[in-house]
PDB file of N, CA and C in Angstrom:
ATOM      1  N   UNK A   1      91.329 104.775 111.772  1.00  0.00           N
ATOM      2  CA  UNK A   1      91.598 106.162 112.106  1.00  0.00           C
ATOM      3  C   UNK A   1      91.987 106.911 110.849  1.00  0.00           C
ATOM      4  N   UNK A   2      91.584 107.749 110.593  1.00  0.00           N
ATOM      5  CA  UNK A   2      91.981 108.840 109.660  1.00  0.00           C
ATOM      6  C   UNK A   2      93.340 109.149 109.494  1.00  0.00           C
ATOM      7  N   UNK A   3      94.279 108.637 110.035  1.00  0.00           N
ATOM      8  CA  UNK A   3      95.677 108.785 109.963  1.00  0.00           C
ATOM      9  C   UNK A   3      96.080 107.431 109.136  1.00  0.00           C
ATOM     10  N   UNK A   4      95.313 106.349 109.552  1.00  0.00           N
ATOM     11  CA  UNK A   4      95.848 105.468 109.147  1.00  0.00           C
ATOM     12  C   UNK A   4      95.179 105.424 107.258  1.00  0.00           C
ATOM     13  N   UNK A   5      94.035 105.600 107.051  1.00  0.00           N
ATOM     14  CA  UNK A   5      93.438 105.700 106.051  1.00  0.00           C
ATOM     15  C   UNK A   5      94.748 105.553 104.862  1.00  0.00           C
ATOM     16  N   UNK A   6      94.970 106.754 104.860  1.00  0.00           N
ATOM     17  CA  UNK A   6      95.945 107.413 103.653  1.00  0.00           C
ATOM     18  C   UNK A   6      96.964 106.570 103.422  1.00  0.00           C
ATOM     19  N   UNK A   7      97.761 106.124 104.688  1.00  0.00           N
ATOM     20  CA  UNK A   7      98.906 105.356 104.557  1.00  0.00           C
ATOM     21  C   UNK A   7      98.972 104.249 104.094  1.00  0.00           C
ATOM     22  N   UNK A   8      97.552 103.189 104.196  1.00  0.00           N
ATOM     23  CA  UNK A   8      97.485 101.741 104.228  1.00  0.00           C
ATOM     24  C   UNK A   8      96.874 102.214 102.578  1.00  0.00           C
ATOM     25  N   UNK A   9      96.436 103.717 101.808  1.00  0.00           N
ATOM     26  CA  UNK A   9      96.497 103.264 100.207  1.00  0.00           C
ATOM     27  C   UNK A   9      97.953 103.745  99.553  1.00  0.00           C
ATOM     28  N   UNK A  10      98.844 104.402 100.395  1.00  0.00           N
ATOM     29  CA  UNK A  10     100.239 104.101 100.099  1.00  0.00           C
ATOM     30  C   UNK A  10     100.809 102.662 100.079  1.00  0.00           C
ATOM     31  N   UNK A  11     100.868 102.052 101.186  1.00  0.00           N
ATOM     32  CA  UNK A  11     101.137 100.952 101.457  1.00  0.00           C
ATOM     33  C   UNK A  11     100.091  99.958  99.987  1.00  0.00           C
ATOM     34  N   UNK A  12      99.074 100.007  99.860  1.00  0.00           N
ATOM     35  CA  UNK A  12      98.609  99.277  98.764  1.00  0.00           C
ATOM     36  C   UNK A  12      98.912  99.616  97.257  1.00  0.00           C
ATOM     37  N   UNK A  13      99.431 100.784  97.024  1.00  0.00           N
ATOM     38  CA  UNK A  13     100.006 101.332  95.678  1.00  0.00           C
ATOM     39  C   UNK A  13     101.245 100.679  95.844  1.00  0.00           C
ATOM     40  N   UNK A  14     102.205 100.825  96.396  1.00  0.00           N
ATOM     41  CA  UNK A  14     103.564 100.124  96.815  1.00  0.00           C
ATOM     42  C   UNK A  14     103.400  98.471  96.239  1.00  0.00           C
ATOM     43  N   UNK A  15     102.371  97.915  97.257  1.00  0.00           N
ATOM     44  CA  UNK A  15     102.703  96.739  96.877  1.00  0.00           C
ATOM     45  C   UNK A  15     101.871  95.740  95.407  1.00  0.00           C
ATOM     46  N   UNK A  16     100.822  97.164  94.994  1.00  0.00           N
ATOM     47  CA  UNK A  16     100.586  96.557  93.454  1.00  0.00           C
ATOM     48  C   UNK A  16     101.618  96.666  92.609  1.00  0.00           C
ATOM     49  N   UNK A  17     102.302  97.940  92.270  1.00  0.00           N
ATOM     50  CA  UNK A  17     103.659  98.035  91.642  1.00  0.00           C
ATOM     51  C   UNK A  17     104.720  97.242  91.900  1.00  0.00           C
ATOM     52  N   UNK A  18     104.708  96.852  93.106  1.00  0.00           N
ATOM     53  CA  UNK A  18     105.768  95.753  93.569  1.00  0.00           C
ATOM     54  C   UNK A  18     105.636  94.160  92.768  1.00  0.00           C
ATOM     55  N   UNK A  19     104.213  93.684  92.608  1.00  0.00           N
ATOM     56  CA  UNK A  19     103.990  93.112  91.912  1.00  0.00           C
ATOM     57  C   UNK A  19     103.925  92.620  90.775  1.00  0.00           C
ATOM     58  N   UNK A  20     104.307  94.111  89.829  1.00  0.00           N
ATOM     59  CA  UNK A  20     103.986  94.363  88.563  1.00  0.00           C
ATOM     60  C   UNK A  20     105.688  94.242  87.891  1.00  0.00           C
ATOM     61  N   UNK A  21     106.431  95.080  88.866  1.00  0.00           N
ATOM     62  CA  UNK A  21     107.566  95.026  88.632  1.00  0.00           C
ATOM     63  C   UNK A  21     108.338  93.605  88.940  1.00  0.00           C
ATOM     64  N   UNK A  22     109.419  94.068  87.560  1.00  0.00           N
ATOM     65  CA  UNK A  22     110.389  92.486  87.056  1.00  0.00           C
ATOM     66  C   UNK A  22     112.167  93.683  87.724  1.00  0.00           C
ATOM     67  N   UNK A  23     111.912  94.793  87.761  1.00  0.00           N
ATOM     68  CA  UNK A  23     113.580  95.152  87.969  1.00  0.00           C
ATOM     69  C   UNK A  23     113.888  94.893  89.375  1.00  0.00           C
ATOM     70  N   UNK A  24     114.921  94.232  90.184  1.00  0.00           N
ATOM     71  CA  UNK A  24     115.120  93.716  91.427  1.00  0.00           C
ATOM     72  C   UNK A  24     115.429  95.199  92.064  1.00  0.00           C
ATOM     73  N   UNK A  25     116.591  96.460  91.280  1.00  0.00           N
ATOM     74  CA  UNK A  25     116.895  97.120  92.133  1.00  0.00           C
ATOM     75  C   UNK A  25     115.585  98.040  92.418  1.00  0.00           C
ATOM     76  N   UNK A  26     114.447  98.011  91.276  1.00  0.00           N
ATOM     77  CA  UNK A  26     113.432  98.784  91.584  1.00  0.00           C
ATOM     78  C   UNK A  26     112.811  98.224  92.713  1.00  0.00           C
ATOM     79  N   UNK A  27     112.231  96.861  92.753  1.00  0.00           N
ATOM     80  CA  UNK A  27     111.549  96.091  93.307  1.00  0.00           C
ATOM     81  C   UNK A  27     112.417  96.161  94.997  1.00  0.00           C
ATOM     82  N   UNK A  28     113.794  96.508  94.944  1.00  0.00           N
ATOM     83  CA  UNK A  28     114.234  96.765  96.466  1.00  0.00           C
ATOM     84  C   UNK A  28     114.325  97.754  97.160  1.00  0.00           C
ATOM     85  N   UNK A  29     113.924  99.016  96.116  1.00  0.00           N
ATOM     86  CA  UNK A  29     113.360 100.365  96.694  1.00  0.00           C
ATOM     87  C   UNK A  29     111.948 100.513  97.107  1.00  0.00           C
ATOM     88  N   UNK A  30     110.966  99.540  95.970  1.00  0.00           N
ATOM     89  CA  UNK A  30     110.062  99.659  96.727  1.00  0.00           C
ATOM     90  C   UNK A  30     109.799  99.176  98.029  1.00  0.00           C
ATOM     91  N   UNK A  31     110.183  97.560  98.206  1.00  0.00           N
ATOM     92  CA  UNK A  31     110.342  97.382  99.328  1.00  0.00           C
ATOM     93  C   UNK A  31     110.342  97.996 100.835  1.00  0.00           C
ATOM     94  N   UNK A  32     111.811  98.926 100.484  1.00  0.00           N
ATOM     95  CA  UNK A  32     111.803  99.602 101.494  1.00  0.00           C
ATOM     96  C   UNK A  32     110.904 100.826 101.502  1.00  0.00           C
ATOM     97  N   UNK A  33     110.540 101.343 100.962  1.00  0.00           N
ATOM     98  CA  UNK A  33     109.614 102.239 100.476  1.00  0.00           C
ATOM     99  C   UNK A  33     108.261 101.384 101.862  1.00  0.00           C
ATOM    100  N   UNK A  34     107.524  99.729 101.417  1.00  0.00           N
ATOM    101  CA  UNK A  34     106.990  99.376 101.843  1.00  0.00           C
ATOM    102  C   UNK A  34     107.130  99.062 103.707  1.00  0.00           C
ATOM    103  N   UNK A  35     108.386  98.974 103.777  1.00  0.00           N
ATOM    104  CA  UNK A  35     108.918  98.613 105.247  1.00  0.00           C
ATOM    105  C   UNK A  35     108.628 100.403 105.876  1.00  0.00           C
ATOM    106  N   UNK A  36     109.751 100.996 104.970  1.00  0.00           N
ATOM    107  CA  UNK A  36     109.034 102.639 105.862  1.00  0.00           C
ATOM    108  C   UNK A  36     108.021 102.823 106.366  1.00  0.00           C
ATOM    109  N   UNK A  37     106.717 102.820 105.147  1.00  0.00           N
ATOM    110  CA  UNK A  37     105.117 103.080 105.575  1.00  0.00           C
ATOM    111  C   UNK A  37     104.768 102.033 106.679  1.00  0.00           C
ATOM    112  N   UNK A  38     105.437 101.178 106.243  1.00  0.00           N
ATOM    113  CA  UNK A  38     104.545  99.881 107.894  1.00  0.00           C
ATOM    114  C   UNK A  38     105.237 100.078 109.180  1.00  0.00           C
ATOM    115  N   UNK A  39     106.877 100.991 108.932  1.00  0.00           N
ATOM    116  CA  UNK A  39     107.070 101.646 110.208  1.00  0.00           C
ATOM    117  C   UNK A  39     106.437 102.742 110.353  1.00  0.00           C
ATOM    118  N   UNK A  40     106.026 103.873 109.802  1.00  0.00           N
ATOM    119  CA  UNK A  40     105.407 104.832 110.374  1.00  0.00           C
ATOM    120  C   UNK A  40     103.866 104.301 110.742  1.00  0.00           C
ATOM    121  N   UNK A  41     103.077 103.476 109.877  1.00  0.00           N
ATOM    122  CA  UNK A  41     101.992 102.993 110.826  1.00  0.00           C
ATOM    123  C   UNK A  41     102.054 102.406 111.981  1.00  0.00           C
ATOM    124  N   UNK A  42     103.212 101.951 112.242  1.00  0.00           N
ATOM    125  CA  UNK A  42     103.458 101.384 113.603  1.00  0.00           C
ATOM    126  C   UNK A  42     103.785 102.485 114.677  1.00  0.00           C
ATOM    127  N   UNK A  43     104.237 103.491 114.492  1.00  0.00           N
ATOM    128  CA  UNK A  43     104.538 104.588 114.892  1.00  0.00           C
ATOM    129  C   UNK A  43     103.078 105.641 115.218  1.00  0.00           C
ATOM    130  N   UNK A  44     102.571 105.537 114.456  1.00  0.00           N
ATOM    131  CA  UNK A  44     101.272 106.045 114.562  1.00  0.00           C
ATOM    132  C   UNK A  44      99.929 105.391 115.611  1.00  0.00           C
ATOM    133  N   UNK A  45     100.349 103.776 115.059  1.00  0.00           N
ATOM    134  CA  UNK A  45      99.207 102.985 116.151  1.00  0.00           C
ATOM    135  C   UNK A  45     100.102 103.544 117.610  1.00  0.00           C
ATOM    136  N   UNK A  46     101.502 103.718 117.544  1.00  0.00           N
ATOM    137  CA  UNK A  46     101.713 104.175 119.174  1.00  0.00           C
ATOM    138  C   UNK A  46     101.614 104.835 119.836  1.00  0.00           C
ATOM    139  N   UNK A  47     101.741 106.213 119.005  1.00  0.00           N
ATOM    140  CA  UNK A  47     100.694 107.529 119.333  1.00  0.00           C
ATOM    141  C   UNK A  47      99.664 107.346 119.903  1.00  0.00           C
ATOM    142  N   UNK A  48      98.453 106.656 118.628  1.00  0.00           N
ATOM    143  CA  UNK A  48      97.251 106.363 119.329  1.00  0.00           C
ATOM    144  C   UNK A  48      96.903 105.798 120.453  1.00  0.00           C
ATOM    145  N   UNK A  49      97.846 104.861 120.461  1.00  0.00           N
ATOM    146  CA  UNK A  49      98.006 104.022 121.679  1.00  0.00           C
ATOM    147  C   UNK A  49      98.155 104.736 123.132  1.00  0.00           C
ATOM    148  N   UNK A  50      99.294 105.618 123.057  1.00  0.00           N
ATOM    149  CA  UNK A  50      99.594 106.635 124.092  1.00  0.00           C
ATOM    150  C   UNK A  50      98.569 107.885 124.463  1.00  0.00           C
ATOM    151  N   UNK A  51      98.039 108.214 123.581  1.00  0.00           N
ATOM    152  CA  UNK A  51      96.552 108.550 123.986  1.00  0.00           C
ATOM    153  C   UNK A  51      95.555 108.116 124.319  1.00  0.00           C
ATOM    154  N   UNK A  52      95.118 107.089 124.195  1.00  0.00           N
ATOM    155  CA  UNK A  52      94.717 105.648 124.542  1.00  0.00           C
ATOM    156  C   UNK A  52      94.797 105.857 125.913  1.00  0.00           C
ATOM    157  N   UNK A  53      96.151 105.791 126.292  1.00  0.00           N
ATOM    158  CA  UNK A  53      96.446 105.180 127.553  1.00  0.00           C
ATOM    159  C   UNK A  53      96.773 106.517 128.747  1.00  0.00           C
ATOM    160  N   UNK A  54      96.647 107.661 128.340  1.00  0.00           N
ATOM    161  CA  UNK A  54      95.979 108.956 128.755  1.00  0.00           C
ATOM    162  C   UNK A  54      94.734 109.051 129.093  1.00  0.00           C
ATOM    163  N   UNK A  55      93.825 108.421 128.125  1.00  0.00           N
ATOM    164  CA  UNK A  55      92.412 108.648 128.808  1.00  0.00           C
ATOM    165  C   UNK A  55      91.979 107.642 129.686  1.00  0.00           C
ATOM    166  N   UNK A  56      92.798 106.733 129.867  1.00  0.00           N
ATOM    167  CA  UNK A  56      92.677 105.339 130.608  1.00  0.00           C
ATOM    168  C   UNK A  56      91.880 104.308 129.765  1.00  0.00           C
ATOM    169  N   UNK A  57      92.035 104.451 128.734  1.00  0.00           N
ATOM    170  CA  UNK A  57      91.017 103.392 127.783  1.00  0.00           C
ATOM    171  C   UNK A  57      92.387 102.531 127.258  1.00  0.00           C
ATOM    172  N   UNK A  58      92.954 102.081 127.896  1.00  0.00           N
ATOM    173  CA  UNK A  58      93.913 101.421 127.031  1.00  0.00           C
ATOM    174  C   UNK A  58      94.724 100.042 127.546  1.00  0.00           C
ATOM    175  N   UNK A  59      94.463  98.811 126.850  1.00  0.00           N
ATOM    176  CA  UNK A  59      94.486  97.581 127.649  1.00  0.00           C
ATOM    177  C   UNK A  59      96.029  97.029 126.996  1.00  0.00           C
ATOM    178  N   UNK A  60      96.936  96.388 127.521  1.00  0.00           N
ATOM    179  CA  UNK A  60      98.065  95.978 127.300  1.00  0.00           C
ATOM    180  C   UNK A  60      97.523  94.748 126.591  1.00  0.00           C
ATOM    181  N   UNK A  61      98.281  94.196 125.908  1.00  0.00           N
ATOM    182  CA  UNK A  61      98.528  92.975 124.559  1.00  0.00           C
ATOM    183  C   UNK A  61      99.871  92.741 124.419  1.00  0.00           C
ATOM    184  N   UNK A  62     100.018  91.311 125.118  1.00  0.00           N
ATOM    185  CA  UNK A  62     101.638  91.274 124.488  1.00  0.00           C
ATOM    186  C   UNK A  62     101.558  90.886 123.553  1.00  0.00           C
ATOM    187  N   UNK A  63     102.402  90.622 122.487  1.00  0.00           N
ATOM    188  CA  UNK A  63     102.627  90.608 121.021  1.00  0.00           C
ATOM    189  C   UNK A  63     104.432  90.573 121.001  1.00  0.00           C
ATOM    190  N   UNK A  64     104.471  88.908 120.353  1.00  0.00           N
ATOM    191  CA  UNK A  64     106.468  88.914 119.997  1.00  0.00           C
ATOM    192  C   UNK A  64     106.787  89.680 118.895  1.00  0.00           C
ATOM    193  N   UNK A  65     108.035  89.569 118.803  1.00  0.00           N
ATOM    194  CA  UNK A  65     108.506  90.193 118.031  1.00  0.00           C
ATOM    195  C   UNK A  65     110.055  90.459 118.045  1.00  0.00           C
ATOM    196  N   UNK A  66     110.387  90.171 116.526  1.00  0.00           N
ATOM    197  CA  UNK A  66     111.826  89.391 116.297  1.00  0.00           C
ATOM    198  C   UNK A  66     113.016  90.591 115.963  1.00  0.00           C
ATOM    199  N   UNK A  67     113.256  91.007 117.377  1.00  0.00           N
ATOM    200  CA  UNK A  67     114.508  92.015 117.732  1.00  0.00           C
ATOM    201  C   UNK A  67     115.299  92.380 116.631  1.00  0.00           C
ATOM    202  N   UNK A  68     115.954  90.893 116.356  1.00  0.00           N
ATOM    203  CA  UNK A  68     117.280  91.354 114.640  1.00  0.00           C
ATOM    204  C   UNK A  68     116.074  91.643 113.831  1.00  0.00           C
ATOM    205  N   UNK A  69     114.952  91.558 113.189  1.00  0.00           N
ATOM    206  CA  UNK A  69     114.263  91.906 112.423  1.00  0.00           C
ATOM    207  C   UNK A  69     114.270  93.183 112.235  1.00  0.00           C
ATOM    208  N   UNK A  70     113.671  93.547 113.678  1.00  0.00           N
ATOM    209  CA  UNK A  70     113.050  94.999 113.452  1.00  0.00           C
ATOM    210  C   UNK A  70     114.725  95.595 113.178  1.00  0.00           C
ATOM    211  N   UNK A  71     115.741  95.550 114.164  1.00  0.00           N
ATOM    212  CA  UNK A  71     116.685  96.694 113.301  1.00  0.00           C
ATOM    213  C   UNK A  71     117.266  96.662 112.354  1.00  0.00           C
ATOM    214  N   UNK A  72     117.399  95.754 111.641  1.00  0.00           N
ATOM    215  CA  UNK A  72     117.227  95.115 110.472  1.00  0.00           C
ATOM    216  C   UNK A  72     116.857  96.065 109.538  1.00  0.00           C
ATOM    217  N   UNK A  73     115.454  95.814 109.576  1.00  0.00           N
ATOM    218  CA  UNK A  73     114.430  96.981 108.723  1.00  0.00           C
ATOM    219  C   UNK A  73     114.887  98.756 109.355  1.00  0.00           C
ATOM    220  N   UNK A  74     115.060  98.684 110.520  1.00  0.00           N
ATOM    221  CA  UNK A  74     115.851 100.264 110.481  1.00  0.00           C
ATOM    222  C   UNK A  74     117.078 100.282 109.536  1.00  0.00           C
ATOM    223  N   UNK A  75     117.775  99.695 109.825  1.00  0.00           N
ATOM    224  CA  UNK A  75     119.070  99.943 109.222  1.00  0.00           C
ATOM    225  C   UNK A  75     118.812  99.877 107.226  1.00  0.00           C
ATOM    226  N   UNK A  76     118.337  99.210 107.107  1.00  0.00           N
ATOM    227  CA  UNK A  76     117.832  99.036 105.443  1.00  0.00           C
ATOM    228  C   UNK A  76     117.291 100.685 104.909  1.00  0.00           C
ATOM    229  N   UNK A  77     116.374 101.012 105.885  1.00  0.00           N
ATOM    230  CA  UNK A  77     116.168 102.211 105.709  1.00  0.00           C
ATOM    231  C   UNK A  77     116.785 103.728 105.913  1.00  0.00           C
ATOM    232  N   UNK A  78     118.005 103.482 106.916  1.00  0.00           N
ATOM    233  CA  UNK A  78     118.607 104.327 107.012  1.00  0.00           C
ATOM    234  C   UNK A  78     119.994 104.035 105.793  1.00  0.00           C
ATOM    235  N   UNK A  79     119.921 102.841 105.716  1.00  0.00           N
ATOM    236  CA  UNK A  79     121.026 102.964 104.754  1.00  0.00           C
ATOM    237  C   UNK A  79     120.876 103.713 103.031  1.00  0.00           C
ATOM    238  N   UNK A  80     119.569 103.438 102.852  1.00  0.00           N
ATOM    239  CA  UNK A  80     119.098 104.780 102.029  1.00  0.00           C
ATOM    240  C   UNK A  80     119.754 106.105 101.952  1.00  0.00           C
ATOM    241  N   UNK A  81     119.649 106.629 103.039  1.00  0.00           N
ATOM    242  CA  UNK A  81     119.911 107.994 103.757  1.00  0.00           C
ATOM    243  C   UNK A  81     121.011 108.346 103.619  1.00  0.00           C
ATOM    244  N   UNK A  82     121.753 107.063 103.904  1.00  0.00           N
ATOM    245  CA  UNK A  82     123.585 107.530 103.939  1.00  0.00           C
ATOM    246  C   UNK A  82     124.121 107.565 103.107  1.00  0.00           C
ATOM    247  N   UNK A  83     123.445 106.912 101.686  1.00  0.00           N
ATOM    248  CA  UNK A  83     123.992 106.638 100.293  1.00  0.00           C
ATOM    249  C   UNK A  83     123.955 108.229  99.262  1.00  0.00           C
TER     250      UNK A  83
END
């Protein structure tokens, strides 16, 4: 999708520099930098999803997924915010 396009060559600039880089506190901004963009693509596939499931084209998939993780990665990112 055209939404996703743009984000996944954010998400790939992120993680060549991530690579390149030796500084840890840089390398833990990008990080989160990287966790943001893969939450807003996740955010975005749900959109799509919810339109999806408006036009009736839209089939359920369960898929796990590790609770302390995800707020985890919220909180990392909001702790940005508060600093």
């Amino acid at each position: 999708h055209e939404l996703r396009t743009p984000l996944n060559g954010v998400l790939g600039v992120f993680s060549l520099i991530n690579q390149q880089q030796e500084s840890e506190p840089f390398k833990a901004l990008l990080n989160t930098g990287i966790t943001a963009a893969r939450l807003l693509m996740a955010y975005i596939s749900d959109l799509l999803d919810f339109f999806s499931l408006r036009e009736n084209s839209f089939s359920v998939v369960p898929a796990p997924f590790n609770l302390f993780t995800s707020v985890q990665r919220c909180v990392n990112i909001m702790e940005l915010c508060a600093k």
